[in-house]
C-alpha atoms as a PDB file:
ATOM      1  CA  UNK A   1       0.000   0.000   0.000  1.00  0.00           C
ATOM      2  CA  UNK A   2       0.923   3.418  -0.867  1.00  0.00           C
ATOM      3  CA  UNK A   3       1.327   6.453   1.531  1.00  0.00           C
ATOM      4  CA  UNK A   4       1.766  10.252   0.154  1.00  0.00           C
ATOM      5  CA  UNK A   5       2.692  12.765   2.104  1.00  0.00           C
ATOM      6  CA  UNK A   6       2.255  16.499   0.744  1.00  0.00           C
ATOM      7  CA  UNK A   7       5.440  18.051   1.819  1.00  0.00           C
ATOM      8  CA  UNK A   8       5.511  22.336   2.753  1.00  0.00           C
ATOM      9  CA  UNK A   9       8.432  24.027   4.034  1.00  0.00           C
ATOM     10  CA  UNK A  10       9.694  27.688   4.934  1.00  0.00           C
ATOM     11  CA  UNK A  11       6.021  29.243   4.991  1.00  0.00           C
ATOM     12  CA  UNK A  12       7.664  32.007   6.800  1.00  0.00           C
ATOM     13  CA  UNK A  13       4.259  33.073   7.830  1.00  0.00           C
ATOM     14  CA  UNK A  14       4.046  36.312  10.423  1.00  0.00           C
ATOM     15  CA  UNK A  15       1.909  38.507  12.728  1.00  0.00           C
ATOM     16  CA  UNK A  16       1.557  41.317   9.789  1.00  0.00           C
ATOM     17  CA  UNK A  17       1.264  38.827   6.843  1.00  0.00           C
ATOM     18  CA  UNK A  18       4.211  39.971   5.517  1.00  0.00           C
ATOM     19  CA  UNK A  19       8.144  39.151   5.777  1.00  0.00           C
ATOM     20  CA  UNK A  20      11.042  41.230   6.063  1.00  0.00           C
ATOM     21  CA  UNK A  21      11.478  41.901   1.864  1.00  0.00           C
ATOM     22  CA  UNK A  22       7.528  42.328   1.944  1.00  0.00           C
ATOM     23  CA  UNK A  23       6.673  39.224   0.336  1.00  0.00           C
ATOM     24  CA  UNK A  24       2.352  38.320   1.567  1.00  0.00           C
ATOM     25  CA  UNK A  25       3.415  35.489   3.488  1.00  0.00           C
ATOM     26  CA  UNK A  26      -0.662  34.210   3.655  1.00  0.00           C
ATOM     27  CA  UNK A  27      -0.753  34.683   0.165  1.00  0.00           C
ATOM     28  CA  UNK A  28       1.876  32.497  -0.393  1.00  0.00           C
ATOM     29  CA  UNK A  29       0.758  29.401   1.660  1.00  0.00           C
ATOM     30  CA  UNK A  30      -2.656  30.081   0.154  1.00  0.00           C
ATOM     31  CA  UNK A  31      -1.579  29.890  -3.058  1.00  0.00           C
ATOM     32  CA  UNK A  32       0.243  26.425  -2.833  1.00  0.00           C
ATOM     33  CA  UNK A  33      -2.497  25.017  -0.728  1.00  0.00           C
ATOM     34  CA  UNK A  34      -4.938  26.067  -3.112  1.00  0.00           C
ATOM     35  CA  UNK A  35      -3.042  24.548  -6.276  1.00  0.00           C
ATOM     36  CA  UNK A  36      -2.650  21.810  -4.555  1.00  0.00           C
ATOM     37  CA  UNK A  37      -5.887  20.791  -4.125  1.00  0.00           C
ATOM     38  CA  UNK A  38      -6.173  18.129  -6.646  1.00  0.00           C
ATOM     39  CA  UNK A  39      -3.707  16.103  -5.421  1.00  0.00           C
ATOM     40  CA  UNK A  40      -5.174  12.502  -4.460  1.00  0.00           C
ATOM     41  CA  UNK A  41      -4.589   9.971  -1.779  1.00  0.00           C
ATOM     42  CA  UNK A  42      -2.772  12.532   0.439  1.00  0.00           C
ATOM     43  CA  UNK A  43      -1.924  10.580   3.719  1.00  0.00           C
ATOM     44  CA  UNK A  44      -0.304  13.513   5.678  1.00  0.00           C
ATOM     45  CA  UNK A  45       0.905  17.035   5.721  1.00  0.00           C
ATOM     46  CA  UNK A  46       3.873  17.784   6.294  1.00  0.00           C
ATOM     47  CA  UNK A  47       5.808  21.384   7.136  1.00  0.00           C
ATOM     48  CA  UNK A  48       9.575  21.255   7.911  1.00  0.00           C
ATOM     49  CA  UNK A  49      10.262  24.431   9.834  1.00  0.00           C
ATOM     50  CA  UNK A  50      10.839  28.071   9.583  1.00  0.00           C
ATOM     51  CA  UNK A  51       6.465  28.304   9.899  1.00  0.00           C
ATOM     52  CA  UNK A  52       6.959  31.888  11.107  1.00  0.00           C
ATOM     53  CA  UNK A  53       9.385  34.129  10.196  1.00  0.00           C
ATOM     54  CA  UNK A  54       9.432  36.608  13.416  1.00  0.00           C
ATOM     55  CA  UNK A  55       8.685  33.558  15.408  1.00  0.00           C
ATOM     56  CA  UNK A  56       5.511  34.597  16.894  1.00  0.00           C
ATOM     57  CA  UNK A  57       2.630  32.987  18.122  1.00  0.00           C
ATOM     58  CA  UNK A  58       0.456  34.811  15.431  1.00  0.00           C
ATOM     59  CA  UNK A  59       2.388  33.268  12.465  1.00  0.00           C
ATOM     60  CA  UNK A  60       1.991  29.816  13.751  1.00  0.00           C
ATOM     61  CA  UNK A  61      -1.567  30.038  13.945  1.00  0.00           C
ATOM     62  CA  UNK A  62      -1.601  31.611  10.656  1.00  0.00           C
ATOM     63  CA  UNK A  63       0.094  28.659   8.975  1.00  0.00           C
ATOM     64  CA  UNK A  64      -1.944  25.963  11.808  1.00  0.00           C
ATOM     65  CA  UNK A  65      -5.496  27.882  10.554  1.00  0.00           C
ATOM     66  CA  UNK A  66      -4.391  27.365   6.897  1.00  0.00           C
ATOM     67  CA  UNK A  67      -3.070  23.656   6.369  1.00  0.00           C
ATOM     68  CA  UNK A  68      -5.279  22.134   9.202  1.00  0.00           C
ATOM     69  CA  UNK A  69      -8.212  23.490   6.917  1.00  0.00           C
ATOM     70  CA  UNK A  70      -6.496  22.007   4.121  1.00  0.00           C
ATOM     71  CA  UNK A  71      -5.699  18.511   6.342  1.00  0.00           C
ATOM     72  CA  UNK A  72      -9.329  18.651   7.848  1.00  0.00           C
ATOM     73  CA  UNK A  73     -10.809  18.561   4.650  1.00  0.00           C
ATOM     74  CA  UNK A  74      -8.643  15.569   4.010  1.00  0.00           C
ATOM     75  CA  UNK A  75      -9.100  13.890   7.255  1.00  0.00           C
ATOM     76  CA  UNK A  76      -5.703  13.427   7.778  1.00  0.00           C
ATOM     77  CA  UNK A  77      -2.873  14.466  10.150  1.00  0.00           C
ATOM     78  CA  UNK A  78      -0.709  17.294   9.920  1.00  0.00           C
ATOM     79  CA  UNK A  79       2.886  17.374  11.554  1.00  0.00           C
ATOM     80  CA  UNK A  80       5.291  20.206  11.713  1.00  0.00           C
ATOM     81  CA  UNK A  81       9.105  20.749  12.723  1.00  0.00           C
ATOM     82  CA  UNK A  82      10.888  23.566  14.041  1.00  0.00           C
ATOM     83  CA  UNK A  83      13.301  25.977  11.925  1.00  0.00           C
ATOM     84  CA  UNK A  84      16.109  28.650  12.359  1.00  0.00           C
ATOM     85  CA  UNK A  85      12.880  31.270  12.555  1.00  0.00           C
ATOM     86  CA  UNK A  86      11.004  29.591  14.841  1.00  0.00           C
ATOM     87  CA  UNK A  87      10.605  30.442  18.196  1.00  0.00           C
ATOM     88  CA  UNK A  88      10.206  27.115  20.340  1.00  0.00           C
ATOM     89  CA  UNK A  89       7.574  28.346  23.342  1.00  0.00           C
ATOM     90  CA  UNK A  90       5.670  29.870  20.429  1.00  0.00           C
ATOM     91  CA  UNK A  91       5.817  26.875  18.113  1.00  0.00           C
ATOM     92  CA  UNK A  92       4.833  24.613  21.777  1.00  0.00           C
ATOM     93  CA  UNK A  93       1.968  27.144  22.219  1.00  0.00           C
ATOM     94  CA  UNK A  94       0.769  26.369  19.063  1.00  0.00           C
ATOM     95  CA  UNK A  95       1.588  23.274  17.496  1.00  0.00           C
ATOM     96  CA  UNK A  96       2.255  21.217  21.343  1.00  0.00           C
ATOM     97  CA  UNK A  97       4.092  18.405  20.046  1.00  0.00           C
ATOM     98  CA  UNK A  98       4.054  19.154  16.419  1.00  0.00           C
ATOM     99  CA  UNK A  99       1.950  15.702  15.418  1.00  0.00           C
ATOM    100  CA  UNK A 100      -2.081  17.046  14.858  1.00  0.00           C
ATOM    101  CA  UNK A 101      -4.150  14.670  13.465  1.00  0.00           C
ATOM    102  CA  UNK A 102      -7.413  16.408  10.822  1.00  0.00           C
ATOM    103  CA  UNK A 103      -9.249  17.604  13.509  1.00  0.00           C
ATOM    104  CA  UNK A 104      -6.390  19.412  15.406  1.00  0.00           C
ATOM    105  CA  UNK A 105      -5.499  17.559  18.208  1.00  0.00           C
ATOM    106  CA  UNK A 106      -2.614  16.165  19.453  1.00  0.00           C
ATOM    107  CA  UNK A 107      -1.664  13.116  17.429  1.00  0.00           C
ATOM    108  CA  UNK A 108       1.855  12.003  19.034  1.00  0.00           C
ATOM    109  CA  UNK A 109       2.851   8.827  20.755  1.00  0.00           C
ATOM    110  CA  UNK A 110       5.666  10.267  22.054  1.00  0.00           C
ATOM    111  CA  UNK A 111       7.879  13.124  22.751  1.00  0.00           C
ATOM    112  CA  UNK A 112      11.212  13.701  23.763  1.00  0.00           C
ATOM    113  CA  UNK A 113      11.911  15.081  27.300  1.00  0.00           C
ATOM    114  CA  UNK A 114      13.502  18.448  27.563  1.00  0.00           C
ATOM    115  CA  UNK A 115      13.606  22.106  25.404  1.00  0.00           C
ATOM    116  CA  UNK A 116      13.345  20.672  21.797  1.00  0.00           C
ATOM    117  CA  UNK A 117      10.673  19.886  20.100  1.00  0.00           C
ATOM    118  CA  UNK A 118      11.016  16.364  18.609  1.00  0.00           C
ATOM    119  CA  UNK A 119       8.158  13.742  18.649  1.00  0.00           C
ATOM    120  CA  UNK A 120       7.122  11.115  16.507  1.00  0.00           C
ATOM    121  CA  UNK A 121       3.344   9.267  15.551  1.00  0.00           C
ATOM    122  CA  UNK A 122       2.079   6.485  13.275  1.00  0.00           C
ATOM    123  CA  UNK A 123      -0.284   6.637  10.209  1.00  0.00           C
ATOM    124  CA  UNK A 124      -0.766   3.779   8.274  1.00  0.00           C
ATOM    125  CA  UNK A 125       2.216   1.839   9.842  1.00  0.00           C
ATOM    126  CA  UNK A 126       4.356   4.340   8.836  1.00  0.00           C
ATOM    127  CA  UNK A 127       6.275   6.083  11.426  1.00  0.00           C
ATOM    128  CA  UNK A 128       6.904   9.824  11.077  1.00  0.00           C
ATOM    129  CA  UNK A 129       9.501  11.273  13.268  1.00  0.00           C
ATOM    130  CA  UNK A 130      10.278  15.262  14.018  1.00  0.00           C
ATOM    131  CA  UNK A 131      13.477  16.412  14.806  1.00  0.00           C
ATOM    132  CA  UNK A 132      14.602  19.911  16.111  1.00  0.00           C
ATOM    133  CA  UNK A 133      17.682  20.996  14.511  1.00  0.00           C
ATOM    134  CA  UNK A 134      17.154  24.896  15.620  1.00  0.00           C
ATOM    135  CA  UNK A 135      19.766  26.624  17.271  1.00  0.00           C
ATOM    136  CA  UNK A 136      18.327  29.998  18.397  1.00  0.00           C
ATOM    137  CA  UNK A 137      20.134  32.873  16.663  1.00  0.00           C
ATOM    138  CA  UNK A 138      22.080  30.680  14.216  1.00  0.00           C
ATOM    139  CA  UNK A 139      20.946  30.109  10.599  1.00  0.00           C
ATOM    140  CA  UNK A 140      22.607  26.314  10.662  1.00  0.00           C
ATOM    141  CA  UNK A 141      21.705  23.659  12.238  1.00  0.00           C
ATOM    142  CA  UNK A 142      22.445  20.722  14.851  1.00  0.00           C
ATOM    143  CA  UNK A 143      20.891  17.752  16.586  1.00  0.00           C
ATOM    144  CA  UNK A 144      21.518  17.795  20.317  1.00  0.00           C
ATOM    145  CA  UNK A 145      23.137  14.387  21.971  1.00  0.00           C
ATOM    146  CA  UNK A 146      19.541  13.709  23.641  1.00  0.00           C
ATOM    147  CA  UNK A 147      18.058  13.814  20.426  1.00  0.00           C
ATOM    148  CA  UNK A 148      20.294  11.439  18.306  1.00  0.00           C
ATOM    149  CA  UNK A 149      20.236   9.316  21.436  1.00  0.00           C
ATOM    150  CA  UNK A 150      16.307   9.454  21.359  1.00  0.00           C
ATOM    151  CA  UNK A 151      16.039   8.752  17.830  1.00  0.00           C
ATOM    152  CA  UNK A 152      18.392   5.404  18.119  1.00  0.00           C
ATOM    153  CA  UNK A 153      16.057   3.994  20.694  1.00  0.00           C
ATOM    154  CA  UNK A 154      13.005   4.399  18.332  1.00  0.00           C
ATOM    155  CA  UNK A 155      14.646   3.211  15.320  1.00  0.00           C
ATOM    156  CA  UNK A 156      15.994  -0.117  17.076  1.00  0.00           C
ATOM    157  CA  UNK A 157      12.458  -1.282  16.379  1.00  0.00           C
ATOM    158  CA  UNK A 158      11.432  -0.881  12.577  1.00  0.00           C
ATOM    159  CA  UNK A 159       7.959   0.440  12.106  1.00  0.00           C
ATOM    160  CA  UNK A 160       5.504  -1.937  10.487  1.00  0.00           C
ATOM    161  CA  UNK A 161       5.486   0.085   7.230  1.00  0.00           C
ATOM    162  CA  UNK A 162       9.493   2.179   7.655  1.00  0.00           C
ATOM    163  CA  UNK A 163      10.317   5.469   8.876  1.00  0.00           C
ATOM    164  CA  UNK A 164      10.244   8.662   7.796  1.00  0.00           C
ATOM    165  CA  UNK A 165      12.490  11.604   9.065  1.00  0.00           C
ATOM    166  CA  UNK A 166      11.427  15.240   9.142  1.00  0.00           C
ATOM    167  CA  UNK A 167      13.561  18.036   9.902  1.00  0.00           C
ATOM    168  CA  UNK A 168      14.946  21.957   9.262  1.00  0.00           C
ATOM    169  CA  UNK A 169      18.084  21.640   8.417  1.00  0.00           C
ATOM    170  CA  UNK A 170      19.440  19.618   5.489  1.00  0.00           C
ATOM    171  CA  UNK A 171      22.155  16.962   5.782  1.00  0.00           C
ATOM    172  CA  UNK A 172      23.254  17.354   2.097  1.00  0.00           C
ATOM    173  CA  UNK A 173      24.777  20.171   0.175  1.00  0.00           C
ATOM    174  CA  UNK A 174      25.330  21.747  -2.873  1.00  0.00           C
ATOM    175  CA  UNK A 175      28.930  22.776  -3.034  1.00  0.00           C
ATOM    176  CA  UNK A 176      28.885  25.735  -5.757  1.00  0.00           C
ATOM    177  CA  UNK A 177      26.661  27.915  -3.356  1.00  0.00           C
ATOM    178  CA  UNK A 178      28.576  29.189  -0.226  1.00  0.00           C
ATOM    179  CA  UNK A 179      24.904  29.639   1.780  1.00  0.00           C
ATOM    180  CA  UNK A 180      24.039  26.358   1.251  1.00  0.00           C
ATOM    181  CA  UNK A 181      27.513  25.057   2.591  1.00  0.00           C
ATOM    182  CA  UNK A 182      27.237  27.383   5.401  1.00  0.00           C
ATOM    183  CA  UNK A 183      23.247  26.871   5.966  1.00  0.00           C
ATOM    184  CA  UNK A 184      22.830  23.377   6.564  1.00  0.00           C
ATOM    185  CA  UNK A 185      22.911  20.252   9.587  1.00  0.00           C
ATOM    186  CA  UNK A 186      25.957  20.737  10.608  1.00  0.00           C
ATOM    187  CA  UNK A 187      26.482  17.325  12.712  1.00  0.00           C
ATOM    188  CA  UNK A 188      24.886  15.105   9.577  1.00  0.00           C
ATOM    189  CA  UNK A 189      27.534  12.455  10.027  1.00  0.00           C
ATOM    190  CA  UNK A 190      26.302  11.472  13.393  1.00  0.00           C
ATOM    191  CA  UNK A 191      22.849  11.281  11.891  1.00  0.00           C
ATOM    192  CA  UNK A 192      24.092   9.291   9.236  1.00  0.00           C
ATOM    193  CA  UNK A 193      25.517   6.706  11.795  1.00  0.00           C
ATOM    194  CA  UNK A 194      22.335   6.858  13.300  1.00  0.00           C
ATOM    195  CA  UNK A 195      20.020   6.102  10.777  1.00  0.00           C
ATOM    196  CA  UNK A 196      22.158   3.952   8.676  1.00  0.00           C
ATOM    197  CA  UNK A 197      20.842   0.041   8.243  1.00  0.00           C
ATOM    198  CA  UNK A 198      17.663   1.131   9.795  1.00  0.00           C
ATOM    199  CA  UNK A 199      13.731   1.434   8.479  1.00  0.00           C
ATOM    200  CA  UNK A 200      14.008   4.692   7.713  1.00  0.00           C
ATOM    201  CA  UNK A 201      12.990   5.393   3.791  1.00  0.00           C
ATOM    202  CA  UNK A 202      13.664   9.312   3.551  1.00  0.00           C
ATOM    203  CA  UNK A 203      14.778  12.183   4.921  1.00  0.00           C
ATOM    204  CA  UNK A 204      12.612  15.378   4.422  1.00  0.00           C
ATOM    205  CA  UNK A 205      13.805  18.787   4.938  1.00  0.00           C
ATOM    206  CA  UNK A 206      13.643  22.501   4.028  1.00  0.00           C
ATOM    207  CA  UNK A 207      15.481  25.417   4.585  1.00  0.00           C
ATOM    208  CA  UNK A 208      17.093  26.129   1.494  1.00  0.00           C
ATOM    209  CA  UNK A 209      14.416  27.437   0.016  1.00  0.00           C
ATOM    210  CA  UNK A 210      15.241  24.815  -3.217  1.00  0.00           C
ATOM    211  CA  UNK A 211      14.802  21.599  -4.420  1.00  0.00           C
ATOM    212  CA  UNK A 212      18.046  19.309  -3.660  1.00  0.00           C
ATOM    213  CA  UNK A 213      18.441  15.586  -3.508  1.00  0.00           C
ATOM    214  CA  UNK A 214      20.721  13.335  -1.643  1.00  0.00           C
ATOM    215  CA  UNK A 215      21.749  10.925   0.507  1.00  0.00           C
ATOM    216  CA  UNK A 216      23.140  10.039   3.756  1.00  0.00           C
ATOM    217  CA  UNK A 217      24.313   7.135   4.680  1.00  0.00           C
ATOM    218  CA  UNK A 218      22.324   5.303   1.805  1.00  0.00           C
ATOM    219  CA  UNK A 219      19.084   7.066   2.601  1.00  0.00           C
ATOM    220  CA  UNK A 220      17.259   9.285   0.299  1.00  0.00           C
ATOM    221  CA  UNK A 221      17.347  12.568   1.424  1.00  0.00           C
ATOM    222  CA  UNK A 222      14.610  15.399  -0.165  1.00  0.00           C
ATOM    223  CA  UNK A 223      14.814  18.837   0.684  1.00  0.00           C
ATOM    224  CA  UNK A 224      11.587  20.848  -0.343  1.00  0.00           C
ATOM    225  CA  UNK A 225      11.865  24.510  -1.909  1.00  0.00           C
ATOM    226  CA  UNK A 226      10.174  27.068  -0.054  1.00  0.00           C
ATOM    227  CA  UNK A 227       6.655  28.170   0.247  1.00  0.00           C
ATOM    228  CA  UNK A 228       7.802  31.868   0.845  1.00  0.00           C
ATOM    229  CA  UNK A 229      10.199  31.801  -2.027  1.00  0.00           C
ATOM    230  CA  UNK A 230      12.826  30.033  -3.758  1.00  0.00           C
ATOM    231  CA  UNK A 231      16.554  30.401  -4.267  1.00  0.00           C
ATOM    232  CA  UNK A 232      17.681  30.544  -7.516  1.00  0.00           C
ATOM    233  CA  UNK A 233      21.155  28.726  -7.798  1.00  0.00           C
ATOM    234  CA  UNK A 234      21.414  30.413 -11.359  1.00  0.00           C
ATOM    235  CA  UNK A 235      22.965  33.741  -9.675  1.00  0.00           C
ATOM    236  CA  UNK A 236      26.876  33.931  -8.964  1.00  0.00           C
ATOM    237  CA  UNK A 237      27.766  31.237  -6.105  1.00  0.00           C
ATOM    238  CA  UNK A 238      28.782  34.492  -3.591  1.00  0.00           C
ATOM    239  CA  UNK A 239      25.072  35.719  -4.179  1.00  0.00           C
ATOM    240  CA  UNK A 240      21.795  34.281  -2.722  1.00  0.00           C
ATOM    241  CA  UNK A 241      18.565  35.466  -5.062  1.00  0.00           C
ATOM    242  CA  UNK A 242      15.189  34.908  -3.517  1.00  0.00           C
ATOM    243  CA  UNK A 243      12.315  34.666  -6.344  1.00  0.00           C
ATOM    244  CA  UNK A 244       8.932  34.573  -5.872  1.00  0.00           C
ATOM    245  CA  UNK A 245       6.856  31.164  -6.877  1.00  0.00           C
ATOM    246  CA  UNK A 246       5.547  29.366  -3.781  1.00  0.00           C
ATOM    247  CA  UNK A 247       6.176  25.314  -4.291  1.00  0.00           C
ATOM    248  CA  UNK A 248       6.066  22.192  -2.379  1.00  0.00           C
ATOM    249  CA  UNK A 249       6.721  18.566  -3.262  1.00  0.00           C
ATOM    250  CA  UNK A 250       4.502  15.388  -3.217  1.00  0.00           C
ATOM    251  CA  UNK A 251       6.419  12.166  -1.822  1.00  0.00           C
ATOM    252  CA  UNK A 252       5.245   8.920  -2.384  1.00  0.00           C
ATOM    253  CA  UNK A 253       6.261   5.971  -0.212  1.00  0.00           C
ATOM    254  CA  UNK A 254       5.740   1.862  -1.271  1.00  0.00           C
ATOM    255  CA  UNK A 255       5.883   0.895  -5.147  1.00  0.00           C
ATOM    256  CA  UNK A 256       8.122   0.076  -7.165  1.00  0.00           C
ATOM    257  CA  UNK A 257       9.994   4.072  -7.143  1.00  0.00           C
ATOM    258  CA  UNK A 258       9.644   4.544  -3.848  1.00  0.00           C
ATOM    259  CA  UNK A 259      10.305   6.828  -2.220  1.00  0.00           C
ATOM    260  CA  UNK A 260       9.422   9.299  -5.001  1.00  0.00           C
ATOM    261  CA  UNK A 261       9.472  13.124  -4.824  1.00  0.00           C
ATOM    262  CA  UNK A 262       7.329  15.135  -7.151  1.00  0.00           C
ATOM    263  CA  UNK A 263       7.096  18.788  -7.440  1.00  0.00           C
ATOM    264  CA  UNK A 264       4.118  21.216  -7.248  1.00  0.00           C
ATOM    265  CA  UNK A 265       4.830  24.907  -8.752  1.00  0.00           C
ATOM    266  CA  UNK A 266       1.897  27.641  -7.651  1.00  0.00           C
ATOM    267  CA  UNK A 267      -0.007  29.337 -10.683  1.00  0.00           C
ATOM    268  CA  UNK A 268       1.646  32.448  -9.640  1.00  0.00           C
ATOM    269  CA  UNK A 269       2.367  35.060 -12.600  1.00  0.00           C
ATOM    270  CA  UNK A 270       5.108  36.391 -10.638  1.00  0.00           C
ATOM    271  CA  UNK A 271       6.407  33.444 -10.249  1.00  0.00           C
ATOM    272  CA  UNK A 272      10.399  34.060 -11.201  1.00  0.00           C
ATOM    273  CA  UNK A 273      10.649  38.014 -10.171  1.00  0.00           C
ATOM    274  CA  UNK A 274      13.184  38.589  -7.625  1.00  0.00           C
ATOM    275  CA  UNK A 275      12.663  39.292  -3.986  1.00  0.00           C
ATOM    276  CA  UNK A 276      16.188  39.657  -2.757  1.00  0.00           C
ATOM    277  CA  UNK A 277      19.995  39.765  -3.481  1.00  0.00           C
ATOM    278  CA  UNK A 278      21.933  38.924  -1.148  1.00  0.00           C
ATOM    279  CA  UNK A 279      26.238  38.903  -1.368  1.00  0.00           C
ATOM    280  CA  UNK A 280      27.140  36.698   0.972  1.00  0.00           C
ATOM    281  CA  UNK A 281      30.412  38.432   1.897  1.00  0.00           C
ATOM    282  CA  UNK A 282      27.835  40.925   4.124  1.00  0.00           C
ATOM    283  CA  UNK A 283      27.062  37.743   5.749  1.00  0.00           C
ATOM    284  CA  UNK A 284      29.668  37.069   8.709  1.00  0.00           C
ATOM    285  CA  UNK A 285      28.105  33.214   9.127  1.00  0.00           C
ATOM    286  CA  UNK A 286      29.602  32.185   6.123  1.00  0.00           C
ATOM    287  CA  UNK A 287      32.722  29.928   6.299  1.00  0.00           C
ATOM    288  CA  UNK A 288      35.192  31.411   3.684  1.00  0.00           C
ATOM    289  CA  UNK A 289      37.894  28.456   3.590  1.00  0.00           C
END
């Protein structure tokens, strides 16, 4: 049997509606959520991280309001995972554990003790697990100690139908584009370790803002573009250009392809026009080797 999961990232949703370059945040998310509407069979929703850009408590709710319509409708669950942006006592508030099932409540069978928000739930026999990679005031990413200890203890036991593994940060790069060395998981080896030989059939992430593949340590890895925007790797590898086109990626799990990664482009006539330019020498986070 086949399980889909419709796959969000980087909504970047705040408490005016708009981000910091003045992008409509709502419209954005509407947009892809409305485009997406014919897709079939959807299992889950999924959003890895970076749900509101100022970190509030109004952005979260904005983006909650918006795809547990969309997963209501459905009648299926809708998970989330922490990002660079987030806030984690407003992303609590809001989302608890992370795992809602369609009609909003809390969906998790467990949690991990302490500040980050990691949890993990079954649909279907297939066991979806949230990591938080956020460090507050950083744009990378790690996994603390408790975490990867957390995660081995699940995984010793394989799920009846395989694991999947949502977080922020990627483990994978692209090395022509210094942000994208700079930006990602920055401890993906000891994930690797972690998850290799074990159930787990892909690795689903955002951040980047574009669509990468990969893998670590054997596994698929699929990092989703952004809702907000995208990054367009065609500019200079020193410069970082935002465009506008909200997107999101279908993955389907079981079958002969699987896992299988599909993308969904908004109907957005601005789709392309740049937001942003950013020269990453004005960014002091960048390792310059």
């Amino acid at each position: 049997m086949g399980f889909r999961i419709l796959h969000l990232s980087d909504t970047h949703v705040t408490a005016s509606g708009f981000d910091e370059y003045g992008v409509n945040t709502i419209s954005a998310l509407e947009r892809i959520l409305h485009d997406a509407r014919h897709v079939q069979d959807i299992d889950l929703v999924l959003v890895t991280g970076d749900v509101a850009d100022d970190g509030s408590v109004e952005g979260c709710l904005g983006v909650r309001e918006r795809v547990g319509a969309f997963a209501e409708r459905r009648a299926v669950p809708h998970v989330y995972t922490t990002g660079n942006h987030d806030d984690r006592t407003a992303f609590a508030e809001v989302f608890g554990s992370g795992h809602l099932d369609h009609r909003g409540d809390q969906y998790a069978d467990a949690k991990i003790n302490g500040p980050e928000c990691a949890a993990v739930s079954m649909r279907d026999g297939v066991r979806i697990v949230t990591l938080d990679s956020l460090i507050p005031g950083q744009t990378h990413g790690r996994l603390s100690t408790a975490q990867l200890e957390w995660l081995a203890g699940l995984l010793a036991e394989p799920a009846p139908a395989g694991t999947v593994i949502a977080l922020h940060h990627p483990p994978v790069h692209v090395s022509t584009s210094a942000f994208v060395v700079a930006a990602g998981l920055h401890d993906a080896a000891q994930l690797g370790a972690i998850i290799a030989g074990t159930d787990v059939m892909a690795v689903l992430c955002g951040h980047y803002h574009l669509q990468l593949s990969g893998n670590l340590a054997g596994i698929p890895v699929w990092v989703t573009p952004g809702v907000v925007t995208r990054i367009d790797l065609t500019a200079p590898g020193h410069l970082v250009r935002g465009v506008k086109g909200a997107s999101a990626t279908v993955v389907d799990l079981g079958g002969p392809f699987s896992p299988a990664f599909h993308l969904l482009h908004a109907r957005d006539p601005q789709a392309g026009q740049e937001v942003y330019l950013v020269d990453t020498s004005d960014l002091p986070w960048i390792r310059r080797d």
